[in-house]
PDB file of N, CA and C in Angstrom:
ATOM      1  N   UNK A   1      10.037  -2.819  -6.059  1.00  0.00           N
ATOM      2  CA  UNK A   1      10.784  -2.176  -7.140  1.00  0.00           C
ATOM      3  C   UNK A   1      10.635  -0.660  -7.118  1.00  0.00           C
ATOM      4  N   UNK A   2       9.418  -0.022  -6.379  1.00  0.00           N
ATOM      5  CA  UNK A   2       9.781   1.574  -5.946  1.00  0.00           C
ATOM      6  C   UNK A   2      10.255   1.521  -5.378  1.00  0.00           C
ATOM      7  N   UNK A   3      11.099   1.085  -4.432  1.00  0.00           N
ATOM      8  CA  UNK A   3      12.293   1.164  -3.620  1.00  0.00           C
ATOM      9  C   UNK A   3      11.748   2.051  -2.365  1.00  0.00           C
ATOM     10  N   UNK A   4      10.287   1.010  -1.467  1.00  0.00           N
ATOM     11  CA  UNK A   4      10.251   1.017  -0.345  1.00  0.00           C
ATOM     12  C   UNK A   4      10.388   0.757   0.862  1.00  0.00           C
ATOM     13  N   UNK A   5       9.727   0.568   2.015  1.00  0.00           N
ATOM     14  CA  UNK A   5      10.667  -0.429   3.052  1.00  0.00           C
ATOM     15  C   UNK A   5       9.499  -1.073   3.330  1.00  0.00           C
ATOM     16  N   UNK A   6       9.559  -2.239   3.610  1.00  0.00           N
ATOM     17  CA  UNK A   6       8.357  -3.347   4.083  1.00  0.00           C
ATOM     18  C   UNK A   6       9.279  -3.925   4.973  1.00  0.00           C
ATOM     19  N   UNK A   7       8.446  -4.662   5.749  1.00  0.00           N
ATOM     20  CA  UNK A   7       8.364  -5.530   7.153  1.00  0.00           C
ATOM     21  C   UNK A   7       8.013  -7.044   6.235  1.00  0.00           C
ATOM     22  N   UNK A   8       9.331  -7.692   6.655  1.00  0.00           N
ATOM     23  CA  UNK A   8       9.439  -9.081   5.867  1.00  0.00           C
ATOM     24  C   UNK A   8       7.606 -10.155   6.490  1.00  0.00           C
ATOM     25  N   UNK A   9       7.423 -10.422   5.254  1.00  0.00           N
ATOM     26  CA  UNK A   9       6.108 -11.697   5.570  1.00  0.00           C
ATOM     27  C   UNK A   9       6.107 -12.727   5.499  1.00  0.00           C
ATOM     28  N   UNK A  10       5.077 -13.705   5.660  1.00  0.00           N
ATOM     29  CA  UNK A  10       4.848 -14.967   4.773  1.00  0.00           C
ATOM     30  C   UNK A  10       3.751 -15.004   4.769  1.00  0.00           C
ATOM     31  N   UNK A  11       2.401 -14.019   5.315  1.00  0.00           N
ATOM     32  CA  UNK A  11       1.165 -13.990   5.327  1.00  0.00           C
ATOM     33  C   UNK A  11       0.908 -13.954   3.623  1.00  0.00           C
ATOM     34  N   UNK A  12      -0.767 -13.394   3.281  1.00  0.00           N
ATOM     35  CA  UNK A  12      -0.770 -13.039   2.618  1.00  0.00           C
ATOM     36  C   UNK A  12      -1.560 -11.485   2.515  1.00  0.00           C
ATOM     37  N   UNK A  13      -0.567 -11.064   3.500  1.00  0.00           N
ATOM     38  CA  UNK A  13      -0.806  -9.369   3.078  1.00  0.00           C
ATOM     39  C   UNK A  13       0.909  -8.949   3.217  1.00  0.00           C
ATOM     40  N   UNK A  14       1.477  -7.813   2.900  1.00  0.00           N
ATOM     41  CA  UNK A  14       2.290  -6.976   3.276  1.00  0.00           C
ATOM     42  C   UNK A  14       2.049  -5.647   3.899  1.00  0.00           C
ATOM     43  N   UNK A  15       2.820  -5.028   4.406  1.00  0.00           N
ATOM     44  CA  UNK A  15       2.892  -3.867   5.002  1.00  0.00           C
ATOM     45  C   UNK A  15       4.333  -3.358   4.877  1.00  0.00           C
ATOM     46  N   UNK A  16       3.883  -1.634   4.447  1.00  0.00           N
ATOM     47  CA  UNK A  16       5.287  -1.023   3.698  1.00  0.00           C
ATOM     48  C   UNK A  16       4.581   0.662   4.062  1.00  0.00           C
ATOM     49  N   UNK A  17       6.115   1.416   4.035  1.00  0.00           N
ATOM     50  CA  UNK A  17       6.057   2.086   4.445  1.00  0.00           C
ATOM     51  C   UNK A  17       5.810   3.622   3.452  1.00  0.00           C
ATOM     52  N   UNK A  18       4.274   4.106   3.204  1.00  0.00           N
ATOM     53  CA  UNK A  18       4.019   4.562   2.435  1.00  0.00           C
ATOM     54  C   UNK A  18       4.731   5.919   1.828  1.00  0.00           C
ATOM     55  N   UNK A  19       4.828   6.538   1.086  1.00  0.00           N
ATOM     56  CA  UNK A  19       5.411   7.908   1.036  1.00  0.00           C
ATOM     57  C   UNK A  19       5.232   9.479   0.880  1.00  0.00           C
ATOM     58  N   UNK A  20       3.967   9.149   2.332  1.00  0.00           N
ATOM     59  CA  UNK A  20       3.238  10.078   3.431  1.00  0.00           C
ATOM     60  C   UNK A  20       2.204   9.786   3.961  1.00  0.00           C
ATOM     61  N   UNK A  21       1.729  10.003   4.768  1.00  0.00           N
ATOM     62  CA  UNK A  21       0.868   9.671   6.007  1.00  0.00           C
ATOM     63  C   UNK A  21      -0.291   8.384   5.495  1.00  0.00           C
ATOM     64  N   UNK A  22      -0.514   7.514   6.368  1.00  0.00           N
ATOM     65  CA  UNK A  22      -0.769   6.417   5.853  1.00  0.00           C
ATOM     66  C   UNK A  22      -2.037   6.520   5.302  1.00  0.00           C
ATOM     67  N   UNK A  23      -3.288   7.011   5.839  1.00  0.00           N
ATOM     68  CA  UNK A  23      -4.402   7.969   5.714  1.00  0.00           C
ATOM     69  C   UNK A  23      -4.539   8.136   4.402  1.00  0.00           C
ATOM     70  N   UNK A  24      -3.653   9.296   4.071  1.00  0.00           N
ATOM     71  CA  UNK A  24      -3.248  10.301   2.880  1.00  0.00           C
ATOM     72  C   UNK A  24      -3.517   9.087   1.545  1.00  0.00           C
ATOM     73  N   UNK A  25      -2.067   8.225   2.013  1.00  0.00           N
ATOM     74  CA  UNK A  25      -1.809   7.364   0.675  1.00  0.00           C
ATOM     75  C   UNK A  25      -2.937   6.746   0.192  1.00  0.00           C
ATOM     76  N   UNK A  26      -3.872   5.608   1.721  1.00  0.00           N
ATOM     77  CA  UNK A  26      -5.116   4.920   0.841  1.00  0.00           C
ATOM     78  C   UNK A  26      -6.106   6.065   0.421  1.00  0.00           C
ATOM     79  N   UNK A  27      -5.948   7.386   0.525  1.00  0.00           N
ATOM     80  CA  UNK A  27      -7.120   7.812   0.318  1.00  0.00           C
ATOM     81  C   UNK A  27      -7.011   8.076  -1.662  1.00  0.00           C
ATOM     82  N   UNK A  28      -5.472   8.685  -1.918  1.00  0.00           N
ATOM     83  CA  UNK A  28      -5.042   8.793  -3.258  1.00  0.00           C
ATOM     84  C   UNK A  28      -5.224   7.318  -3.828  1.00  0.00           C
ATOM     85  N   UNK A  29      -4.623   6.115  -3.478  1.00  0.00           N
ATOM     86  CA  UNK A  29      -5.126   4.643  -4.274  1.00  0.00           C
ATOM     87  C   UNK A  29      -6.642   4.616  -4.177  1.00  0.00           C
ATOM     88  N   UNK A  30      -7.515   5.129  -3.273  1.00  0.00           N
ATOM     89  CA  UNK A  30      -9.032   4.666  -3.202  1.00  0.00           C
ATOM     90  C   UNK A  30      -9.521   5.043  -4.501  1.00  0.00           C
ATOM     91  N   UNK A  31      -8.938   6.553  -4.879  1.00  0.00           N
ATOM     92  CA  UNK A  31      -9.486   7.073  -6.492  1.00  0.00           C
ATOM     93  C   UNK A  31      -9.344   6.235  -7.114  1.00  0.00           C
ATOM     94  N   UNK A  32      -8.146   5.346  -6.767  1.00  0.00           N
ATOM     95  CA  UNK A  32      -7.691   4.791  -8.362  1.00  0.00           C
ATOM     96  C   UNK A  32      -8.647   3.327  -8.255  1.00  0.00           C
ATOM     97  N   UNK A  33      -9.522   3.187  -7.594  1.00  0.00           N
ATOM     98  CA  UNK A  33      -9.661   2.281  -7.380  1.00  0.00           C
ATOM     99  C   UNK A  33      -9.035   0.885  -6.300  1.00  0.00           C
ATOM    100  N   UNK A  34      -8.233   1.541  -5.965  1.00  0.00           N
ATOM    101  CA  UNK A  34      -7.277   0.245  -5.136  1.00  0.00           C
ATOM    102  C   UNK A  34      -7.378   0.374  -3.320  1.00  0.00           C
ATOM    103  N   UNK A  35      -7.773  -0.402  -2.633  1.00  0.00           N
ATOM    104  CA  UNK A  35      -8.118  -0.526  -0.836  1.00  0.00           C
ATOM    105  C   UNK A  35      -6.947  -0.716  -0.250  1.00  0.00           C
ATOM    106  N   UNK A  36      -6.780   0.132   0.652  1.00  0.00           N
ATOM    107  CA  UNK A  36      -5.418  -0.327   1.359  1.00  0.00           C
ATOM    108  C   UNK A  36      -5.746  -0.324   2.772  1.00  0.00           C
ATOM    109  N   UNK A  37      -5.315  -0.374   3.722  1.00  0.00           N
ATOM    110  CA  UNK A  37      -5.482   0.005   5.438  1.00  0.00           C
ATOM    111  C   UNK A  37      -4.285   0.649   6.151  1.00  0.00           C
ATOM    112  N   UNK A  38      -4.639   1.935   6.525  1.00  0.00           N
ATOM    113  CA  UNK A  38      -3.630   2.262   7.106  1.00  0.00           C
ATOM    114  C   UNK A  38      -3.534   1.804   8.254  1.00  0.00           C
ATOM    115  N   UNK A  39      -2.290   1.980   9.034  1.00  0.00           N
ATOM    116  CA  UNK A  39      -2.061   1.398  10.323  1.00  0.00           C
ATOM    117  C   UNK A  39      -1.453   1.754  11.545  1.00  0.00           C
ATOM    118  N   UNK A  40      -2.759   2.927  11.515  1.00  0.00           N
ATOM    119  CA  UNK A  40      -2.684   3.985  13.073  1.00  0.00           C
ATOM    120  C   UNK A  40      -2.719   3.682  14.287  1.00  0.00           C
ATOM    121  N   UNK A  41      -3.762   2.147  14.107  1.00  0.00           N
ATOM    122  CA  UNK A  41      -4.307   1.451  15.249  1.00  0.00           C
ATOM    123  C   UNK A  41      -2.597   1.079  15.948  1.00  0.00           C
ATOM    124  N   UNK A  42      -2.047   0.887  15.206  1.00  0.00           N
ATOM    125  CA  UNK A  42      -0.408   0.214  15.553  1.00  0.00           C
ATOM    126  C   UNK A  42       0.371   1.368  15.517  1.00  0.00           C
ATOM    127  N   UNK A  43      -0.065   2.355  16.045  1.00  0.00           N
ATOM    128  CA  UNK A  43       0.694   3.178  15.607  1.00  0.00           C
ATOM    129  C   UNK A  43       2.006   3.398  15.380  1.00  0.00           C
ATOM    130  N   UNK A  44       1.263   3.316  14.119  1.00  0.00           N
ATOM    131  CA  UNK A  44       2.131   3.344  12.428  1.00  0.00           C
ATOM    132  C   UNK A  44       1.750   4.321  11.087  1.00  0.00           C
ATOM    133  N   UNK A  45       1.825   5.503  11.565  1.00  0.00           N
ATOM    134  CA  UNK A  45       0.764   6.503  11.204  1.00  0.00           C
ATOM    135  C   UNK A  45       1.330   6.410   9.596  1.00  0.00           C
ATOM    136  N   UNK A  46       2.476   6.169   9.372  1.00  0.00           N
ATOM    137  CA  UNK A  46       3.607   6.156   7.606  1.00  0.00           C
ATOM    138  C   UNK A  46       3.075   4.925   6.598  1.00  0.00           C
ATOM    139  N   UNK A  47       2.417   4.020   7.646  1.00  0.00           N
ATOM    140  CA  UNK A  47       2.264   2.723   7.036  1.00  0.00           C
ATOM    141  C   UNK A  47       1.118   1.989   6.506  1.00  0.00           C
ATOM    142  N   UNK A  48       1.269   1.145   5.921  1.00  0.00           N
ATOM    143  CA  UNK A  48      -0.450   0.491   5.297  1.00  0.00           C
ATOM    144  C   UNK A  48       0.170  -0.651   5.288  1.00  0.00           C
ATOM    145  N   UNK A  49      -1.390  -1.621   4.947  1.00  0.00           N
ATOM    146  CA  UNK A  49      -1.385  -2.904   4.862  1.00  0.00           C
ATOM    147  C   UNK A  49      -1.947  -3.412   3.553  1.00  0.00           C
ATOM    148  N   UNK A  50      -1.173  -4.137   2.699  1.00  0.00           N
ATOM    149  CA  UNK A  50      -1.664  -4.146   1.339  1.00  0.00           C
ATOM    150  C   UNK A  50      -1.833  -6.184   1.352  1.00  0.00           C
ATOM    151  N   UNK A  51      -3.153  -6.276   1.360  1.00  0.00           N
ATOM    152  CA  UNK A  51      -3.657  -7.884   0.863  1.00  0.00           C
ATOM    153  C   UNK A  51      -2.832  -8.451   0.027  1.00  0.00           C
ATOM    154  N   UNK A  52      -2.948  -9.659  -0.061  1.00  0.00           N
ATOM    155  CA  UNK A  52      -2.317 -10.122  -1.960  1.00  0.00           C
ATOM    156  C   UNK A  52      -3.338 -10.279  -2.569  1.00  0.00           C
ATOM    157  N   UNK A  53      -3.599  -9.828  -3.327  1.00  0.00           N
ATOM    158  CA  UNK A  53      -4.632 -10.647  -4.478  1.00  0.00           C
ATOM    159  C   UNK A  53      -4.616 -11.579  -5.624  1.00  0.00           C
ATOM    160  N   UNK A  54      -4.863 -11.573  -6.488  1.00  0.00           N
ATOM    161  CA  UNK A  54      -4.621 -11.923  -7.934  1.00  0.00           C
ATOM    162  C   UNK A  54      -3.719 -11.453  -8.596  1.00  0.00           C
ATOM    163  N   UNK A  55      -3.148 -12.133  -9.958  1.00  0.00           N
ATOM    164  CA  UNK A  55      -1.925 -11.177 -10.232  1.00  0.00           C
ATOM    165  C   UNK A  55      -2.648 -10.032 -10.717  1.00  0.00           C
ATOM    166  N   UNK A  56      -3.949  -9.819 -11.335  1.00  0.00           N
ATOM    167  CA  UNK A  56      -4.167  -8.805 -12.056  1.00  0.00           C
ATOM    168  C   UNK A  56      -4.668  -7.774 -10.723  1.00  0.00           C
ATOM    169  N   UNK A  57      -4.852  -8.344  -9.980  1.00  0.00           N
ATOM    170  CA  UNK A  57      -5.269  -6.875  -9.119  1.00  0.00           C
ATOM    171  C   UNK A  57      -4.151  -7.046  -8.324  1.00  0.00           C
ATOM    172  N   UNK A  58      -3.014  -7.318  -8.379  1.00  0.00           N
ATOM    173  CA  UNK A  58      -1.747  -6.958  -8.134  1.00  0.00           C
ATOM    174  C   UNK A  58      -0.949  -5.879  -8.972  1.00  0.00           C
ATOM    175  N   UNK A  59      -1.177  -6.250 -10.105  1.00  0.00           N
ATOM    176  CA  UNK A  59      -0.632  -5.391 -11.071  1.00  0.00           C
ATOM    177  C   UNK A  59      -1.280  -3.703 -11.253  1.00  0.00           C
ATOM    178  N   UNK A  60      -3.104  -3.991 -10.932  1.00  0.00           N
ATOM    179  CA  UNK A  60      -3.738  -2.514 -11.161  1.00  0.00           C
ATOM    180  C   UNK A  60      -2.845  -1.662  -9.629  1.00  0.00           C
ATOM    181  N   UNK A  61      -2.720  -2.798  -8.752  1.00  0.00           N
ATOM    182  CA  UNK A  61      -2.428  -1.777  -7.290  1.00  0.00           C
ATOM    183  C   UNK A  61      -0.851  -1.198  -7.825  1.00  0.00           C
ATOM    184  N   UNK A  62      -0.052  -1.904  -8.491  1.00  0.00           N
ATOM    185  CA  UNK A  62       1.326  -1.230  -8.933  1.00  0.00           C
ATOM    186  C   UNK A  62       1.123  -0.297  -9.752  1.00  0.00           C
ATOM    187  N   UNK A  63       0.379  -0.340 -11.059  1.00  0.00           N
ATOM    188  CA  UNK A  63       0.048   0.890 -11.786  1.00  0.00           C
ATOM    189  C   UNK A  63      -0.643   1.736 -10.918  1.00  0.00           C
ATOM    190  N   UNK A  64      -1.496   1.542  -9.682  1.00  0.00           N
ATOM    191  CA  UNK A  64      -1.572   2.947  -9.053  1.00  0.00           C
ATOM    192  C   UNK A  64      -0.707   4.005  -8.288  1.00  0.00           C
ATOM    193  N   UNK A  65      -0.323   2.809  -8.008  1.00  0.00           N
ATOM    194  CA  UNK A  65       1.094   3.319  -6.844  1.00  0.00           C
ATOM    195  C   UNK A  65       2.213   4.583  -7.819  1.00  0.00           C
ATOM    196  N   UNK A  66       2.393   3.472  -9.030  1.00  0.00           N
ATOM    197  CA  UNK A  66       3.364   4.004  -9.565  1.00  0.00           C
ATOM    198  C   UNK A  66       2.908   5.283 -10.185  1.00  0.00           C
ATOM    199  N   UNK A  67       1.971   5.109 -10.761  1.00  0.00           N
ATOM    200  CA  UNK A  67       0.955   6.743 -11.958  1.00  0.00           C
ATOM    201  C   UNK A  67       1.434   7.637 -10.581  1.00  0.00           C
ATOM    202  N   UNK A  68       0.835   7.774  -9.351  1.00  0.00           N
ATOM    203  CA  UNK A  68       0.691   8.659  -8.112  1.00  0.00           C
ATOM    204  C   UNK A  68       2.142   8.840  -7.571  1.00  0.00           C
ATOM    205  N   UNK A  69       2.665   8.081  -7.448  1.00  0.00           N
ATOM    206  CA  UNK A  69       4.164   8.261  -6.702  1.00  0.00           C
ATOM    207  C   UNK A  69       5.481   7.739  -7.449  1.00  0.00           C
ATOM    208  N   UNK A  70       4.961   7.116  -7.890  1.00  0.00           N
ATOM    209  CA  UNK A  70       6.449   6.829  -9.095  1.00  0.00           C
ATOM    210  C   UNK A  70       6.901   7.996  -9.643  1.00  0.00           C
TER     211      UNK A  70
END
């Protein structure tokens, strides 16, 4: 619903394409509390890998995203 681009799944992680350097982004969610992985190794320097969790630590990772880049 921020209107990013992800790489279709059925795991249970996603990967989407952050909005700046992949590095950058988990380091701004780490404040907020929230882990992400960027994904340089693939180089995919734009991108991260976000787990699924619970709905509620689904929901804190959207309120971070969104407070920071929304």
């Amino acid at each position: 619903s921020l209107g990013g681009e992800a790489v279709p799944s059925e795991g249970n992680f996603i990967c989407f394409k952050a909005p700046k350097r992949g590095e950058e982004f988990c380091q701004d969610l780490l404040k907020e509390g929230v882990v992400l992985r960027p994904l340089l190794n693939y180089e995919m320097p734009e991108w991260v890998r976000l787990s699924i969790g619970t709905s509620d630590e689904m929901d804190q990772t959207y309120q971070a995203i969104k407070k920071i880049y929304g």
